[in-house]
C-alpha atoms as a PDB file:
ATOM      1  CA  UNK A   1      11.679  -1.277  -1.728  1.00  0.00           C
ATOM      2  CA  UNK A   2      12.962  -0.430   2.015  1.00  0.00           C
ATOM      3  CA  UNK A   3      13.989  -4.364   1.860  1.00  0.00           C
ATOM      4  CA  UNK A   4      16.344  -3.716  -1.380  1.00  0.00           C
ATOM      5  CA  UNK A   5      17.617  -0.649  -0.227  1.00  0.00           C
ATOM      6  CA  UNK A   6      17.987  -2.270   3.384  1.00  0.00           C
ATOM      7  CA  UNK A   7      16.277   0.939   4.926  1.00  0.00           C
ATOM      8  CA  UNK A   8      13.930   0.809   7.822  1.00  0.00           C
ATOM      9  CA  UNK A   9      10.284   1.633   7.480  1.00  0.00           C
ATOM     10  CA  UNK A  10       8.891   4.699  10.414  1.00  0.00           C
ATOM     11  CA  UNK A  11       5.878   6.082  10.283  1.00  0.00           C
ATOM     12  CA  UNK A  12       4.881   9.165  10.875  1.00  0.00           C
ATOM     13  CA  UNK A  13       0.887  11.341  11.067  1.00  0.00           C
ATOM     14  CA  UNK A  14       0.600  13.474   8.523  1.00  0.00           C
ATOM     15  CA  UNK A  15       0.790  16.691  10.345  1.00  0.00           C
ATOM     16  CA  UNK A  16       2.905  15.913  13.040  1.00  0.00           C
ATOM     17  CA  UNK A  17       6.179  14.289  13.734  1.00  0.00           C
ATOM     18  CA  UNK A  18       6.218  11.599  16.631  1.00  0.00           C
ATOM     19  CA  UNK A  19       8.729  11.768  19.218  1.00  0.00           C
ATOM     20  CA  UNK A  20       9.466   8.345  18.812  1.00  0.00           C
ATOM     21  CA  UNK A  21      10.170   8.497  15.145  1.00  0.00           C
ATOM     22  CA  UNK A  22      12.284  11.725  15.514  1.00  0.00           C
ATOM     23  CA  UNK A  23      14.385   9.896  18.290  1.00  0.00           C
ATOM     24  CA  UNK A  24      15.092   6.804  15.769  1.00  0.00           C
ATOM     25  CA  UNK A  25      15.884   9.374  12.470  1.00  0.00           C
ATOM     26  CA  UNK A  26      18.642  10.351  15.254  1.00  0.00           C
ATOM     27  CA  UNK A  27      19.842   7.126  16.988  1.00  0.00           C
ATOM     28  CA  UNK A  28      20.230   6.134  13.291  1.00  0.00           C
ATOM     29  CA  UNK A  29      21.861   9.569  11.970  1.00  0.00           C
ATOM     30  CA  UNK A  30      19.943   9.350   9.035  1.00  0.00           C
ATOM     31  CA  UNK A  31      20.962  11.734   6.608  1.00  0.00           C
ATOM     32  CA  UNK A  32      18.187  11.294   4.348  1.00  0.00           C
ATOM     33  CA  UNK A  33      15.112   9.716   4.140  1.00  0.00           C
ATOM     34  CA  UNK A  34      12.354   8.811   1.649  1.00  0.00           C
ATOM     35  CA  UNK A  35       8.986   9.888   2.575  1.00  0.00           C
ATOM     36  CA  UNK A  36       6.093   8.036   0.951  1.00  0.00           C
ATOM     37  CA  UNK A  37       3.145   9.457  -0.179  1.00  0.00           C
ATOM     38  CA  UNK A  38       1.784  12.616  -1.180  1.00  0.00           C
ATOM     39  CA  UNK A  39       1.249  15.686   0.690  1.00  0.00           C
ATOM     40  CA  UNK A  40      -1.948  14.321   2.348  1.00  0.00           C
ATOM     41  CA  UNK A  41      -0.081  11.266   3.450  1.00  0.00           C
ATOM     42  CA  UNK A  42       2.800  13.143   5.070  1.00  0.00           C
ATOM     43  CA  UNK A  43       2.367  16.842   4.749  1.00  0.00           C
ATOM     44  CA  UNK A  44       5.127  19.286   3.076  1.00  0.00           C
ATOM     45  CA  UNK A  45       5.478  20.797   6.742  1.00  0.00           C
ATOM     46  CA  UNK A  46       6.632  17.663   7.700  1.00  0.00           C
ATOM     47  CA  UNK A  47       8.709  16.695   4.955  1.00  0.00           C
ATOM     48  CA  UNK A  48      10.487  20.045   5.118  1.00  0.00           C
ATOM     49  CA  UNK A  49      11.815  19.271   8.229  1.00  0.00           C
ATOM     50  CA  UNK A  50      13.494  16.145   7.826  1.00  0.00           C
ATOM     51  CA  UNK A  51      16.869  15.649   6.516  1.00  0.00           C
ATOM     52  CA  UNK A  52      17.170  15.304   2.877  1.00  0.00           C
ATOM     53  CA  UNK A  53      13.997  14.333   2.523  1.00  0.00           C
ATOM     54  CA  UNK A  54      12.617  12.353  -1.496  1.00  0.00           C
ATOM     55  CA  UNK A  55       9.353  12.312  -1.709  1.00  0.00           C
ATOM     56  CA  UNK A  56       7.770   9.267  -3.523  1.00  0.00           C
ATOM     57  CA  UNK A  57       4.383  10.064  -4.131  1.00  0.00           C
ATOM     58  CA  UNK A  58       1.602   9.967  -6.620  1.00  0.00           C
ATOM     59  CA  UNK A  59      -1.754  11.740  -6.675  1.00  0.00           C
ATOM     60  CA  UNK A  60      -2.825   8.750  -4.947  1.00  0.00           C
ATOM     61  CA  UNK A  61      -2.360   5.414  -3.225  1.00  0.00           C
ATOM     62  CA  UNK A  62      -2.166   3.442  -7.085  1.00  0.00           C
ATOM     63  CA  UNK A  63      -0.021   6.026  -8.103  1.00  0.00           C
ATOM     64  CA  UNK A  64       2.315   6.197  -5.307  1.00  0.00           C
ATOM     65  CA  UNK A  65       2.698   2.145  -4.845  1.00  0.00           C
ATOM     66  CA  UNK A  66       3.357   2.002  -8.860  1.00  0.00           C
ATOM     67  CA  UNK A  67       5.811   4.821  -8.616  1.00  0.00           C
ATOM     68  CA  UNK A  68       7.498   2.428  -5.773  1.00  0.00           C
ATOM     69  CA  UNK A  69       7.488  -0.280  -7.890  1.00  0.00           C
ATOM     70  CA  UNK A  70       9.265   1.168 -10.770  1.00  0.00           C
ATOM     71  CA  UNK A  71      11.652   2.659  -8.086  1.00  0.00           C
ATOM     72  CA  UNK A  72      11.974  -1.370  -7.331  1.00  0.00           C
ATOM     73  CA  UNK A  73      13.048  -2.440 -10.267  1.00  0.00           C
ATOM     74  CA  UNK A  74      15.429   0.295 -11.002  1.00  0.00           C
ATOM     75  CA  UNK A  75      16.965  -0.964  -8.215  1.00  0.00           C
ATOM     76  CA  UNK A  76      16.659  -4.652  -8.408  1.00  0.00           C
ATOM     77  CA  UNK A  77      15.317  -7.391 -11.172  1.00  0.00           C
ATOM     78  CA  UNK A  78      12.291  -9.053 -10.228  1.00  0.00           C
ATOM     79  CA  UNK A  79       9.932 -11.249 -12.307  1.00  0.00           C
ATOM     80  CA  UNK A  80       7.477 -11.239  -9.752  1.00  0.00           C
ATOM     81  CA  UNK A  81       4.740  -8.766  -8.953  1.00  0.00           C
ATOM     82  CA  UNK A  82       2.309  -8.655  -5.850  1.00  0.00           C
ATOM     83  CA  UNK A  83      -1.017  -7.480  -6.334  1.00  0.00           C
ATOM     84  CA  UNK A  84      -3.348  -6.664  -4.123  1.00  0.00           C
ATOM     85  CA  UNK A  85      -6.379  -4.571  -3.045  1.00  0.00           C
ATOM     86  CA  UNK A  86      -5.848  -0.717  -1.846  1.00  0.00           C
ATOM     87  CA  UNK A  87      -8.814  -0.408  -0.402  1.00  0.00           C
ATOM     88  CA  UNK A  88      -7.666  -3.203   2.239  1.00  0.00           C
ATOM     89  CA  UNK A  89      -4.383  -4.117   1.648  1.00  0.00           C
ATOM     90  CA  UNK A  90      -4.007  -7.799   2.998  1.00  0.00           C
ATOM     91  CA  UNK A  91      -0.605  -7.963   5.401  1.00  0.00           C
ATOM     92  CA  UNK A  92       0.080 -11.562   3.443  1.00  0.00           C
ATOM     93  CA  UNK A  93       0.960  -9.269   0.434  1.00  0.00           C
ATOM     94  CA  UNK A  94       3.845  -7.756   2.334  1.00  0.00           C
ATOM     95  CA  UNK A  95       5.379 -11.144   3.483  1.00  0.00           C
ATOM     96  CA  UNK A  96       4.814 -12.718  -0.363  1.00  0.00           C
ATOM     97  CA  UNK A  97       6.449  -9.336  -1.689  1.00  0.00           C
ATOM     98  CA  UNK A  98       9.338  -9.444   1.089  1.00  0.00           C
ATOM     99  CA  UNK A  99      10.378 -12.988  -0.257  1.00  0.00           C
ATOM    100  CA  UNK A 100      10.321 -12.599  -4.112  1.00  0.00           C
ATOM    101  CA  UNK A 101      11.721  -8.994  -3.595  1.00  0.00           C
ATOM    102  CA  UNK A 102       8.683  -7.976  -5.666  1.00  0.00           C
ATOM    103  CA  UNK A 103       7.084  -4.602  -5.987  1.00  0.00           C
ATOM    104  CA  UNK A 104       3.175  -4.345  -4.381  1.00  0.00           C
ATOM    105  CA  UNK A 105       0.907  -2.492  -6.634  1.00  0.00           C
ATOM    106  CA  UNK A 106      -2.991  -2.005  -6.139  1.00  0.00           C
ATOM    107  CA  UNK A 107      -6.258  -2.604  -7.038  1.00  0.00           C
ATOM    108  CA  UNK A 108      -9.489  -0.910  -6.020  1.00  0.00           C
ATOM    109  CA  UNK A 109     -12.119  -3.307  -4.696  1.00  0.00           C
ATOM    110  CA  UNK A 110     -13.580  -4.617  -8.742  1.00  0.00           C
ATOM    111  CA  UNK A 111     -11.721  -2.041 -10.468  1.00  0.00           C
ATOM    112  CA  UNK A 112      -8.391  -1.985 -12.264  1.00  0.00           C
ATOM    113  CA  UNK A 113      -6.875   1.994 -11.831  1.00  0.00           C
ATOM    114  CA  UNK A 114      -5.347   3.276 -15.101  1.00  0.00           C
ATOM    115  CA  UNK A 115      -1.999   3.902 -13.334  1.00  0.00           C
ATOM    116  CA  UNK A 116      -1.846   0.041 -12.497  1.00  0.00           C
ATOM    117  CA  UNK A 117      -2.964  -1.479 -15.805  1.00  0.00           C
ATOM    118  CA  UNK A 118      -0.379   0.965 -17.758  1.00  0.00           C
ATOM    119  CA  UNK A 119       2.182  -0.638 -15.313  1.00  0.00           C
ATOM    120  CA  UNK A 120       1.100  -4.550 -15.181  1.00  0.00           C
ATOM    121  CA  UNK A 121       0.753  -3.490 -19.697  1.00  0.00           C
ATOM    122  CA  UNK A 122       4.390  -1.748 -19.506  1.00  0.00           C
ATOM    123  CA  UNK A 123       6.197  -4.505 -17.426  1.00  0.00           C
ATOM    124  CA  UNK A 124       6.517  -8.634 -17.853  1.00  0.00           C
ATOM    125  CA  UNK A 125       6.334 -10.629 -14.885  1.00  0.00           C
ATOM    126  CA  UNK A 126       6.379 -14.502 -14.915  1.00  0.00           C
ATOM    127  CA  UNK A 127       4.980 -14.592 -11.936  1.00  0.00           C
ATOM    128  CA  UNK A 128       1.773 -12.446 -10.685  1.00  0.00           C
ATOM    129  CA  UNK A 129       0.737 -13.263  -7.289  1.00  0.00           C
ATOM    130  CA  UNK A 130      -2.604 -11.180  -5.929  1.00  0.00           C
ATOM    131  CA  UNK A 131      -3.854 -11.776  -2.243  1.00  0.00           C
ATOM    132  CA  UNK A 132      -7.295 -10.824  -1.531  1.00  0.00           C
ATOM    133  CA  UNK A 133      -8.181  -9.609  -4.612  1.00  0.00           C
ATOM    134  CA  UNK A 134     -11.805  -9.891  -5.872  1.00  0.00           C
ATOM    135  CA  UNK A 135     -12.892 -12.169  -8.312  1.00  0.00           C
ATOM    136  CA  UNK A 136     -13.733  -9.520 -10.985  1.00  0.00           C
ATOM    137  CA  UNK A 137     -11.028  -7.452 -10.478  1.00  0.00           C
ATOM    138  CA  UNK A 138      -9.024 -10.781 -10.816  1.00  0.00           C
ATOM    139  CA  UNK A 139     -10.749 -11.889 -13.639  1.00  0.00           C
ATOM    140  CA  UNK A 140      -9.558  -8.632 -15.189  1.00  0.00           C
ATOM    141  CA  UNK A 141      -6.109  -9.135 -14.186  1.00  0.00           C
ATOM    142  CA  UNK A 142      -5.780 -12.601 -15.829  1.00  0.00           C
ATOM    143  CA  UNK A 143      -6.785 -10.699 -19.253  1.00  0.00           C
ATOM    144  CA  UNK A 144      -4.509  -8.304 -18.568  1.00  0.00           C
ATOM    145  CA  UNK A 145      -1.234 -10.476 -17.422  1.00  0.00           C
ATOM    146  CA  UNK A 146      -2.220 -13.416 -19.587  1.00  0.00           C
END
């Protein structure tokens, strides 16, 4: 998403603000900025003080990366889809995403959340690519992108 929208990506804590991140929203004069997350990710505190501030966030982590991946393709086509685990996201994803400019949605360990199979059911890809995904929950995904 921060690719299409040529954004950068700066982190934050959740209840604090880090020098260094306030000194780049500044060098770069950002005049908004989209925090990811819900409130436990990046607290409202926090979000109230920066400028303009969207929140994209679910209730949580498979909510919020679905939510960024129909904010992807409202943005951009992409017949691709990256899956991988959210209980240990494998940095491969991000690369395999970053060159298909395809959204990054979750699974959790063997299990398939609700929020991710309504997406995978709700949106054709051609292409499904998951990195370090288990077998089961893989086995799932295969009757479920088919």
């Amino acid at each position: 998403y921060a690719k299409i929208l040529n954004i950068p990506i700066l982190l934050t804590e959740p209840e604090s603000l880090p020098e260094s991140t306030s000194q780049a929203l500044s060098a770069l004069g950002a005049g908004s900025v989209i925090v990811a997350g819900g409130p436990e990710a990046v607290s409202t505190g926090i979000e109230g003080s920066l400028p303009g501030a969207l929140r994209i966030g679910g209730k949580d982590r498979y909510e919020t990366a679905v939510l960024f991946a129909q904010a992807l393709l409202e943005e951009a086509e992409s017949d691709v889809v990256v899956i991988t685990d959210g209980l240990a996201p494998d940095a491969t994803t991000l690369i395999v995403a970053y060159y298909y400019n395809a959204p990054i949605i979750y699974v959790s360990g063997d299990e398939i959340p609700e929020v991710t199979e309504e997406f995978l059911e709700g949106n054709k890809f051609n292409i499904v690519v998951s990195v370090g995904v288990s077998s089961k929950a893989g086995e799932r995904l295969d009757k479920l992108v088919g």
